[in-house]
Protein backbone atom coordinates (compact mmCIF):
# COMPACT_ATOMS: atom_id res chain seq x y z
CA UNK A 1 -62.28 39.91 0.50
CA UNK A 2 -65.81 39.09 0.35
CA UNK A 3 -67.89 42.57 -0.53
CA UNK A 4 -70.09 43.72 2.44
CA UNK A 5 -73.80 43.29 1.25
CA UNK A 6 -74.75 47.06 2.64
CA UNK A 7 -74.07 50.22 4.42
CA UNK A 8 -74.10 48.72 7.98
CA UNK A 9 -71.73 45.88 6.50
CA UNK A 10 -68.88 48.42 5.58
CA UNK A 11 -68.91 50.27 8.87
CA UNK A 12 -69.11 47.21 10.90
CA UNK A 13 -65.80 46.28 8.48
CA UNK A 14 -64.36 49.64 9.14
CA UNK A 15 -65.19 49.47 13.06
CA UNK A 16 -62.71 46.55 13.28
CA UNK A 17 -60.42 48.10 10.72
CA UNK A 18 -59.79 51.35 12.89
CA UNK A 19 -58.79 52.40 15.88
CA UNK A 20 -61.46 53.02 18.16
CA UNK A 21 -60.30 56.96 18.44
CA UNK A 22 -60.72 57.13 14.71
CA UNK A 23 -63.47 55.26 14.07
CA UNK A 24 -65.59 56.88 16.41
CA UNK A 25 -64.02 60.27 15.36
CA UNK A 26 -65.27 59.24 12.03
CA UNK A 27 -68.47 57.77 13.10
CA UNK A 28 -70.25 59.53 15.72
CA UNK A 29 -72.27 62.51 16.51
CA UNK A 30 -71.80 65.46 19.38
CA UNK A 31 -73.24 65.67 23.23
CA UNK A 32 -76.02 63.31 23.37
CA UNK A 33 -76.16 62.88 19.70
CA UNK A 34 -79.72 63.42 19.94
CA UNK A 35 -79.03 65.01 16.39
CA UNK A 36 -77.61 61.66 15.11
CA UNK A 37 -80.89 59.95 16.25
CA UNK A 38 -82.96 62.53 14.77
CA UNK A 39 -81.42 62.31 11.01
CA UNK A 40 -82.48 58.65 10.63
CA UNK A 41 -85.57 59.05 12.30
CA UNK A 42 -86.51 61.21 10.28
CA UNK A 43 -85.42 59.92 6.94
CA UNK A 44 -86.62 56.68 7.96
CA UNK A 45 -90.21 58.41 8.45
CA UNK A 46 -90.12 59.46 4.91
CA UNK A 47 -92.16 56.95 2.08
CA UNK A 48 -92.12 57.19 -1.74
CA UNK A 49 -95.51 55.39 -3.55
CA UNK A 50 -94.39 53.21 -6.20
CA UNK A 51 -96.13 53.62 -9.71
CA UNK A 52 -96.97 50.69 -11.18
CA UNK A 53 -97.17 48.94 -14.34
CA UNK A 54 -94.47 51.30 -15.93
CA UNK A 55 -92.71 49.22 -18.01
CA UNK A 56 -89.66 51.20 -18.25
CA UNK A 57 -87.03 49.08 -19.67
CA UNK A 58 -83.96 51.34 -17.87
CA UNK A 59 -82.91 54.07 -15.82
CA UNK A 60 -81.12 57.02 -16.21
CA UNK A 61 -79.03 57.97 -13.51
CA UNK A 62 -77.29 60.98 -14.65
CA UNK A 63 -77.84 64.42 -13.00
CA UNK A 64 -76.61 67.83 -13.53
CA UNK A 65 -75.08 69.62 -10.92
CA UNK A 66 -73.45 73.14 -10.91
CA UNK A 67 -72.96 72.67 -14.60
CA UNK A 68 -71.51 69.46 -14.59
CA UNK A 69 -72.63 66.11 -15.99
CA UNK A 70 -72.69 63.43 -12.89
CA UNK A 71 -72.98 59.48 -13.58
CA UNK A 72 -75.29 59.66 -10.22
CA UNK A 73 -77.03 62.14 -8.09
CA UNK A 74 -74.02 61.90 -5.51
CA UNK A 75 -70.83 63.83 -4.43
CA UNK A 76 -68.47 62.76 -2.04
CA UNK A 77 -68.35 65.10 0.78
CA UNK A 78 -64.92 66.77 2.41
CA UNK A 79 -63.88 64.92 5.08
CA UNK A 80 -61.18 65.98 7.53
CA UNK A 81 -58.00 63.82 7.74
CA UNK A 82 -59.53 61.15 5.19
CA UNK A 83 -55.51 60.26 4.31
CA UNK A 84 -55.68 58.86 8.03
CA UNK A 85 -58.33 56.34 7.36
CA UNK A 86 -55.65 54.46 4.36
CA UNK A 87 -52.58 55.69 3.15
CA UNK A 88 -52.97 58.30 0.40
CA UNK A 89 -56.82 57.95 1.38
CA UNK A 90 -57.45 61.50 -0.42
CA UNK A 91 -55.87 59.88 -4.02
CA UNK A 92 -57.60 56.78 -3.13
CA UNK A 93 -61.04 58.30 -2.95
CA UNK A 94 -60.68 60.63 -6.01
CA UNK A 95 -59.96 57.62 -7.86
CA UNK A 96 -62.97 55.83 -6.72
CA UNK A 97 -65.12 58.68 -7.53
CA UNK A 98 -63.56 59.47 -10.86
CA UNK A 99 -64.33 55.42 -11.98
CA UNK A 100 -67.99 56.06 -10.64
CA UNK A 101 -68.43 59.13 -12.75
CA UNK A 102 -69.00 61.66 -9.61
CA UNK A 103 -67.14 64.60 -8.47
CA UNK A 104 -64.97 64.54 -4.71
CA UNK A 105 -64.93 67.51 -2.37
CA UNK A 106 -61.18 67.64 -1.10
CA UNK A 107 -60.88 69.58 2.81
CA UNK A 108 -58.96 71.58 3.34
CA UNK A 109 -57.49 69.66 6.24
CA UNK A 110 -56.61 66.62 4.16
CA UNK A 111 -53.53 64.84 4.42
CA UNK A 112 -52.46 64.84 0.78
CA UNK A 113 -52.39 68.29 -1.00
CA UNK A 114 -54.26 68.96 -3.76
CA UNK A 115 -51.84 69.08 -5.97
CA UNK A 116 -50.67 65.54 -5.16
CA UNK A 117 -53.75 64.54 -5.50
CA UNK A 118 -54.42 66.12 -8.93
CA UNK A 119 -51.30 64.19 -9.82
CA UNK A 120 -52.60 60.78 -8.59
CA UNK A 121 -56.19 61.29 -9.84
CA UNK A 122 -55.64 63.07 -12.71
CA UNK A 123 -59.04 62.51 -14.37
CA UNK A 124 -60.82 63.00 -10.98
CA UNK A 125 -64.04 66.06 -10.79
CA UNK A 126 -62.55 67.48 -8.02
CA UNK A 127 -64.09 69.92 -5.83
CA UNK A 128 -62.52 71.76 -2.98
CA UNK A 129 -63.90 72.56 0.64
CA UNK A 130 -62.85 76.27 2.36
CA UNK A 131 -62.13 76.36 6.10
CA UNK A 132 -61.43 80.16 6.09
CA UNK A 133 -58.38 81.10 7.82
CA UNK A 134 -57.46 83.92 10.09
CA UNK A 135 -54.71 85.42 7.72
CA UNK A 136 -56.85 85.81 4.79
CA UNK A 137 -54.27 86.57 2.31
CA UNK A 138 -52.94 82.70 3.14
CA UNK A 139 -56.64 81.39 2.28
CA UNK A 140 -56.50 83.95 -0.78
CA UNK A 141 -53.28 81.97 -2.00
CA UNK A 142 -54.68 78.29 -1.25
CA UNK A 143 -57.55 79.15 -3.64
CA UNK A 144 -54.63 80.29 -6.14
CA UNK A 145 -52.99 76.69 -5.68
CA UNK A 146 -56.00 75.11 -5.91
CA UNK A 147 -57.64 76.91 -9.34
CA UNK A 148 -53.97 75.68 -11.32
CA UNK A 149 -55.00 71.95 -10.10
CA UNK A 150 -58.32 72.57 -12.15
CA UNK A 151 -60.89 72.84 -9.27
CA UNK A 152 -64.07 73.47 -10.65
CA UNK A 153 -65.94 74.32 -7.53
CA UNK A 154 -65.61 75.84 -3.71
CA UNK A 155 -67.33 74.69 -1.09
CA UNK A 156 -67.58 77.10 2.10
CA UNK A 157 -68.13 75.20 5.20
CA UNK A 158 -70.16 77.83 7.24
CA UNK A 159 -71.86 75.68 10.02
CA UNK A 160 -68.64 75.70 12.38
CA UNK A 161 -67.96 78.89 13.79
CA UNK A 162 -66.10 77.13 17.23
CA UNK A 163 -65.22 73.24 17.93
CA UNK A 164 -68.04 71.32 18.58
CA UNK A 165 -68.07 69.11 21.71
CA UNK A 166 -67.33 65.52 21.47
CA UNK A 167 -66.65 64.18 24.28
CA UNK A 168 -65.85 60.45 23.10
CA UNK A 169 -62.61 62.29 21.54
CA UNK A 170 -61.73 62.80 24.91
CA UNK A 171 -62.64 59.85 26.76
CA UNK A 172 -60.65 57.58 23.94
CA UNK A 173 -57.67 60.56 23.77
CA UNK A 174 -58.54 61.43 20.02
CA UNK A 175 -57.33 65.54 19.62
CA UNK A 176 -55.56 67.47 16.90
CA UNK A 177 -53.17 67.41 18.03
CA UNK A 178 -52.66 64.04 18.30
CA UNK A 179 -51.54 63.12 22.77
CA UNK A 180 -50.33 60.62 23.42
CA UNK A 181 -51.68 58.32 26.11
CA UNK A 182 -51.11 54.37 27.15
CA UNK A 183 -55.11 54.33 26.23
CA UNK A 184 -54.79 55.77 22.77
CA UNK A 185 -51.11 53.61 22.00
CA UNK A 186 -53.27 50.21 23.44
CA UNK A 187 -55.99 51.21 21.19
CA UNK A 188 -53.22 51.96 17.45
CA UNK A 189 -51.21 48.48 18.99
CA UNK A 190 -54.60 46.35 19.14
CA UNK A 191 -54.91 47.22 15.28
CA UNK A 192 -51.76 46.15 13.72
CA UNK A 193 -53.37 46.21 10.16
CA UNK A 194 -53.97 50.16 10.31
CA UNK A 195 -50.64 50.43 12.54
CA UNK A 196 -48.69 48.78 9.59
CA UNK A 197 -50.13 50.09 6.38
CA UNK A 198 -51.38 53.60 7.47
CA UNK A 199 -49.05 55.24 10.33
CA UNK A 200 -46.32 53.00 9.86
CA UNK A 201 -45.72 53.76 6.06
CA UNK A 202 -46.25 57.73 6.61
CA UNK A 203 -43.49 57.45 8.78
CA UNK A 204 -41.04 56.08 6.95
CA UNK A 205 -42.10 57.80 3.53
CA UNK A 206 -43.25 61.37 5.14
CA UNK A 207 -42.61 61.29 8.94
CA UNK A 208 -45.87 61.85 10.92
CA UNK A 209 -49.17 62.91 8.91
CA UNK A 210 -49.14 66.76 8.62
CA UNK A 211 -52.48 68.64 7.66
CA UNK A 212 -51.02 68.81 3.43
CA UNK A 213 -52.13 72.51 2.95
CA UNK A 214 -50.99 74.39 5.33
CA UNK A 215 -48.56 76.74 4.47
CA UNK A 216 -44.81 75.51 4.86
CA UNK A 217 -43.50 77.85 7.17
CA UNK A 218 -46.98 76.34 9.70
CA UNK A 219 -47.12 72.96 8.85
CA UNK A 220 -47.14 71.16 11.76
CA UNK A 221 -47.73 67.31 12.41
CA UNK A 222 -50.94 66.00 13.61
CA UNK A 223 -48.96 65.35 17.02
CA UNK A 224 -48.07 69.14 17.60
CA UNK A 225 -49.44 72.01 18.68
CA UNK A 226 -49.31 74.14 15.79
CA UNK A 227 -50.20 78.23 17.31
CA UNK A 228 -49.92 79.86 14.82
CA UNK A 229 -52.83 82.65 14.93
CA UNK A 230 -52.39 83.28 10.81
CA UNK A 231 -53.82 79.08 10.65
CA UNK A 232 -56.31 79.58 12.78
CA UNK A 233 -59.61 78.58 11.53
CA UNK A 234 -61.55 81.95 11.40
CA UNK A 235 -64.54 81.44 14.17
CA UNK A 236 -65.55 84.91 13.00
CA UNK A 237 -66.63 84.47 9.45
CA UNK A 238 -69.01 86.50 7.81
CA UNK A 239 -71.73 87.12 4.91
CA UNK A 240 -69.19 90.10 4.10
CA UNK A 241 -66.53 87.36 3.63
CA UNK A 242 -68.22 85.54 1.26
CA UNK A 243 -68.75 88.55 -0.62
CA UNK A 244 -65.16 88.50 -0.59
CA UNK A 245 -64.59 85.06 -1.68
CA UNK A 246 -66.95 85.58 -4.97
CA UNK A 247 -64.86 88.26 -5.80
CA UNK A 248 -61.28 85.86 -5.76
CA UNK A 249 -62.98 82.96 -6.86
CA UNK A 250 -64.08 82.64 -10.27
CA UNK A 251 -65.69 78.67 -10.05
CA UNK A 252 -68.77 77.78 -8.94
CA UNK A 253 -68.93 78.76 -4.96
CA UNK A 254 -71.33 76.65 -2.57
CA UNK A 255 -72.42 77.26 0.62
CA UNK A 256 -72.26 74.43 2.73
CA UNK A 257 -74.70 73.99 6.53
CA UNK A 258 -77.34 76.29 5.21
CA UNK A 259 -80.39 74.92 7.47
CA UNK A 260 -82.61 78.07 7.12
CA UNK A 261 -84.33 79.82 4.21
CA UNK A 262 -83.74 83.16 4.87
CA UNK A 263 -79.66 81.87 4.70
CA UNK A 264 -80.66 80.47 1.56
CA UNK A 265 -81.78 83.84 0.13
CA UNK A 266 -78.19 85.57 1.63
CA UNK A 267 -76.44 82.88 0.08
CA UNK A 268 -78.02 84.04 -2.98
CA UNK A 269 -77.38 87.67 -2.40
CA UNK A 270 -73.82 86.95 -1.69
CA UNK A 271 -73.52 85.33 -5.29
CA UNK A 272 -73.13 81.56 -4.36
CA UNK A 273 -74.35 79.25 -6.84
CA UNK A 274 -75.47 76.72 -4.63
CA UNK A 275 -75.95 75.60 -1.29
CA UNK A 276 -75.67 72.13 0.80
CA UNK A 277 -78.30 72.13 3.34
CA UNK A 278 -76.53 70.25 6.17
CA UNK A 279 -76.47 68.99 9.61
CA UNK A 280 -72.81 68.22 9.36
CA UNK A 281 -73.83 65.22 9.89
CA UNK A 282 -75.39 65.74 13.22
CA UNK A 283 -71.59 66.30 14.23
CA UNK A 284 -71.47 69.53 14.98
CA UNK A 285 -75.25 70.99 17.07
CA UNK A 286 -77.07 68.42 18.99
CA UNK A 287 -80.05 70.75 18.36
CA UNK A 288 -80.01 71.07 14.94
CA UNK A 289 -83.04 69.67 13.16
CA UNK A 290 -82.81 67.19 10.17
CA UNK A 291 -81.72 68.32 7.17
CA UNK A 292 -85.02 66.12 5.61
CA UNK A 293 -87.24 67.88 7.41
CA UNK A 294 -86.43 71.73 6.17
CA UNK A 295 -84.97 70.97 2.61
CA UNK A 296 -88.63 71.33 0.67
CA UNK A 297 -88.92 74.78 2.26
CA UNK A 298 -85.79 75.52 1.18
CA UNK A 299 -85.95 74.18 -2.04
CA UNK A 300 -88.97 75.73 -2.98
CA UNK A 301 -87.78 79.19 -1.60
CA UNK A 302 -84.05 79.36 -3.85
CA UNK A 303 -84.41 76.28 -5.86
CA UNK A 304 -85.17 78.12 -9.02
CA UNK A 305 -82.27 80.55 -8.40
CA UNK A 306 -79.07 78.40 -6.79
CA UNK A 307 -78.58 74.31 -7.25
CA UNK A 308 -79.37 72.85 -3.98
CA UNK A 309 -77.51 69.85 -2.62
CA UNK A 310 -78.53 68.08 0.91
CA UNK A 311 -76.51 65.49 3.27
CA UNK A 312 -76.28 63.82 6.34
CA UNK A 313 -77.09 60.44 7.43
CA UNK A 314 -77.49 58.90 4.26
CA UNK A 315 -76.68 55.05 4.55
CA UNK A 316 -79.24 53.90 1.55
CA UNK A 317 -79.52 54.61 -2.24
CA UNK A 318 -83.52 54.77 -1.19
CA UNK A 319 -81.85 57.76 0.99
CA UNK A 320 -80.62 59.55 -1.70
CA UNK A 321 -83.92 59.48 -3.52
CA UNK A 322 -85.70 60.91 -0.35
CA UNK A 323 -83.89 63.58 -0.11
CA UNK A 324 -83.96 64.20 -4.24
CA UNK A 325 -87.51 63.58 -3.38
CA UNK A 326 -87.75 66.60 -1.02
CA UNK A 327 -85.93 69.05 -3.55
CA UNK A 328 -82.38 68.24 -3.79
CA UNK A 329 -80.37 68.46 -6.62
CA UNK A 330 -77.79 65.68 -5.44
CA UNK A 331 -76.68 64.33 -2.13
CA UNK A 332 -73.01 64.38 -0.51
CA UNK A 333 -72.16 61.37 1.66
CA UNK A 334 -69.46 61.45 4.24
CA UNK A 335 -68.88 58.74 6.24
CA UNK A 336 -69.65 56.03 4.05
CA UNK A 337 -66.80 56.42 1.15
CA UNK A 338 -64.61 56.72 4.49
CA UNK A 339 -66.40 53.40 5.73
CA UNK A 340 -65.24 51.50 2.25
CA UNK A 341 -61.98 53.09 2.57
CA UNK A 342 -61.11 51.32 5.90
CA UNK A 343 -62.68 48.44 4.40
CA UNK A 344 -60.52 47.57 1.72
CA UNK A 345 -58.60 50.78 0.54
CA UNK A 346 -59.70 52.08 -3.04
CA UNK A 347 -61.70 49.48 -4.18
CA UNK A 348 -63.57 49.02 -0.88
CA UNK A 349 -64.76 53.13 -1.84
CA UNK A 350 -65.64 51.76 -5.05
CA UNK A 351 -67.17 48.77 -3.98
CA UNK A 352 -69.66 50.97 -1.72
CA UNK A 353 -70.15 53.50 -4.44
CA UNK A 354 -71.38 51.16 -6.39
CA UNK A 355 -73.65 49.84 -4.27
CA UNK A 356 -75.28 52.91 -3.61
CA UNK A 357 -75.67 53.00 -7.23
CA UNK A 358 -77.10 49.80 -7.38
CA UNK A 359 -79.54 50.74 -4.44
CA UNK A 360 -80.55 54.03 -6.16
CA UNK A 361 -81.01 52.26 -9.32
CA UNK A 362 -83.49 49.43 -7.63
CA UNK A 363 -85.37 52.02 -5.83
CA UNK A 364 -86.12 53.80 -8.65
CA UNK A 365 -87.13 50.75 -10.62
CA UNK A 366 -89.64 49.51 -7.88
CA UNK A 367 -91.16 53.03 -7.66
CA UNK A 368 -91.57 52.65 -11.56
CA UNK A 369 -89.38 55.79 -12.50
CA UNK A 370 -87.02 56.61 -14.74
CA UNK A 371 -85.05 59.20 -13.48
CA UNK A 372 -84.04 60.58 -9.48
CA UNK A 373 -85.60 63.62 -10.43
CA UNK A 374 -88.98 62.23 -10.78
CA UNK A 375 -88.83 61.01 -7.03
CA UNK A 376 -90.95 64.29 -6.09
CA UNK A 377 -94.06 62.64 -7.87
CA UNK A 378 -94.20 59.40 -5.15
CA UNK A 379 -93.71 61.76 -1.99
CA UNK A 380 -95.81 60.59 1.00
CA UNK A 381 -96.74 63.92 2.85
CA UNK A 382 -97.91 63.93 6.08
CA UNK A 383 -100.37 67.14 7.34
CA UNK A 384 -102.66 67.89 10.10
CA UNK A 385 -105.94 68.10 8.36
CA UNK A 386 -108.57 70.37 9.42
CA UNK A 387 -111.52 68.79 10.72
CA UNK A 388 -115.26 70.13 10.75
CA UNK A 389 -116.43 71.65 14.50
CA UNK A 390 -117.10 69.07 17.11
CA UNK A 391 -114.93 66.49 15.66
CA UNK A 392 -111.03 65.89 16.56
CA UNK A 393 -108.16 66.78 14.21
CA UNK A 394 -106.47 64.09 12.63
CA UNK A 395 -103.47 63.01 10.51
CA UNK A 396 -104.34 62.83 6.45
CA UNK A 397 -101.67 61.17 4.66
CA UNK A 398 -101.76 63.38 1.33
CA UNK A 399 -100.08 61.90 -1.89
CA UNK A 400 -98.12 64.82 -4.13
């Protein structure tokens, strides 16, 4: 199939791809999604002034994150239930992201465990995203299973102390657990391409798509209730638990929703080696500000102490630049490798990490640079600009 020329391209692809429940589980925001509005208003407000005359005859896209060499200033992001977008989505993704030179941040409610996916990606960067559970001596032994399948770094989701409300998962019957409804079976029946090669083959190979790391003895399907208290997600977690993670973790350990700098400096205190600030992309608070819009704070408060990464809303290489721009490190992107997945699989990932590469690489030839990192030299800054008595303030743009 014919590659989709952008970002919009792929989730318009994907749109038709999935079910409505899922796509719009993938895709959308929470409440009003005011938040969603606000993340590409404001990265769309942000402008980089080209250099000119440069003459550089290439770029160099490599960046080092958390001690590791990337190909690009990108990671792919966890993503709940990815292995529901295409079969083995989790492998699928890992693969793409090992042929693009980047690491991949496994959840921990993927479909495929990590250890299958180790096994199906074996020269995969992979990463690995905590949802704390209530039993901690279970989460103690996932982080056992997941050192011996060489994870190199833990990401700690700490943005999502209780569900957030999204109330298109109810109005199209998307849960987890799975109900069913005659809505939600219309919606899977009027997609016979995902009904066929996704639910269809999980069935027959697995039975019905269980959450992969779960312990044994809780694993339930995605269409039952699983109480368990011990697999709870712990809506109670605490500075004093991630004290406690540094402590059984040896790797690298990230902080992931930090939208504040005085959580910055805790992070720090707590011994984390880096931090995502995050929105959760604008799926979590519909108050939350932009991610763009408090990173340089941020940055310039911890950035010489912990690596900082950023996400949310990204849909442009010139995206990934604003926020490297602004004091990032490198970028995560969710939804997108999810958009090329339902696109066309593994290669439809690939396809759209590439062309963020491409994009990234373009951008920084236009604004005459050689590297993201020099981004921070063509920030636009807008300031209110002190005017002399008796004459009205104003708007300065100011060139840094």
């Amino acid at each position: 199939m014919q590659r989709p020329l952008n970002a919009g391209g792929f989730r318009d692809a994907a749109r038709r791809a999935l079910p409505k429940a899922l796509f719009e589980y993938i895709d959308r925001g929470t409440e009003d999604e005011n938040a969603l509005r606000c993340l590409r208003n404001s990265l769309d407000s942000i402008t980089l002034v080209p250099r000119v005359l440069t003459g550089h005859p290439q770029r160099e896209l490599r960046t080092e994150i958390l001690g590791e060499t990337t190909a690009m200033p990108l990671v792919v992001a966890p993503t709940a239930l990815a292995g529901l977008v295409s079969h083995n989505g989790e492998i699928k993704l890992a693969r793409a992201a090992a042929r693009m030179g980047i690491p991949v941040c496994i959840s921990t409610q993927s479909i495929t465990t990590i250890e299958e996916i180790r096994a199906g990606a074996p020269g995969a960067s992979l990463w690995f995203q905590l949802y704390m559970w209530k039993d901690r001596n279970l989460s103690r032994a996932l982080l056992e299973r997941v050192e011996k399948a060489g994870v190199t770094t833990l990401v700690v989701t700490a943005d999502t102390p209780t569900s957030p409300k999204r109330e298109y998962n109810h109005r199209n019957g998307f849960s987890i657990p799975i109900k069913y409804s005659l809505r939600l079976g219309l919606d899977v029946a009027l997609h016979p391409r995902w009904l066929c090669g996704v639910l269809l083959r999980y069935l027959l190979e697995t039975g019905m798509p269980t959450y992969g790391h779960y312990p044994q003895e809780f694993r339930s399907a995605v269409t039952r209730l699983s109480i368990a208290e011990a697999v709870r997600l712990e809506n109670l977690l605490n500075w004093d638990d991630i004290h406690q993670l540094r402590r059984w973790w040896k790797g690298k350990l990230v902080i992931k929703g930090v939208l504040g700098v005085h959580d910055a400096h805790l992070a720090k205190t707590a011994g984390a080696d880096g931090i995502v600030v995050s929105a959760h992309g604008a799926r979590n608070l519909d108050i939350a500000p932009a991610p763009i819009d408090v990173l340089s704070g941020i940055a310039d408060a911890v950035g010489h102490d912990l690596d900082v990464l950023a996400d949310s809303g990204v849909k442009r290489g010139s995206d990934v630049l604003k926020y490297i721009a602004n004091g990032a490190r490198s970028v995560m992107i969710g939804r997108l490798p999810l958009w090329g997945l339902a696109t066309n699989g593994e290669a439809g990932a690939e396809d759209l990490l590439a062309m963020l590469r491409d994009e990234i690489d373009v951008t920084l030839t236009m604004l005459g640079l050689q590297q993201p990192s020099e981004c921070h030299t063509a920030l636009q800054r807008t300031r209110l600009t002190p005017q002399r008595s008796g004459t009205k303030s104003k708007f300065a743009e100011q060139g840094s």
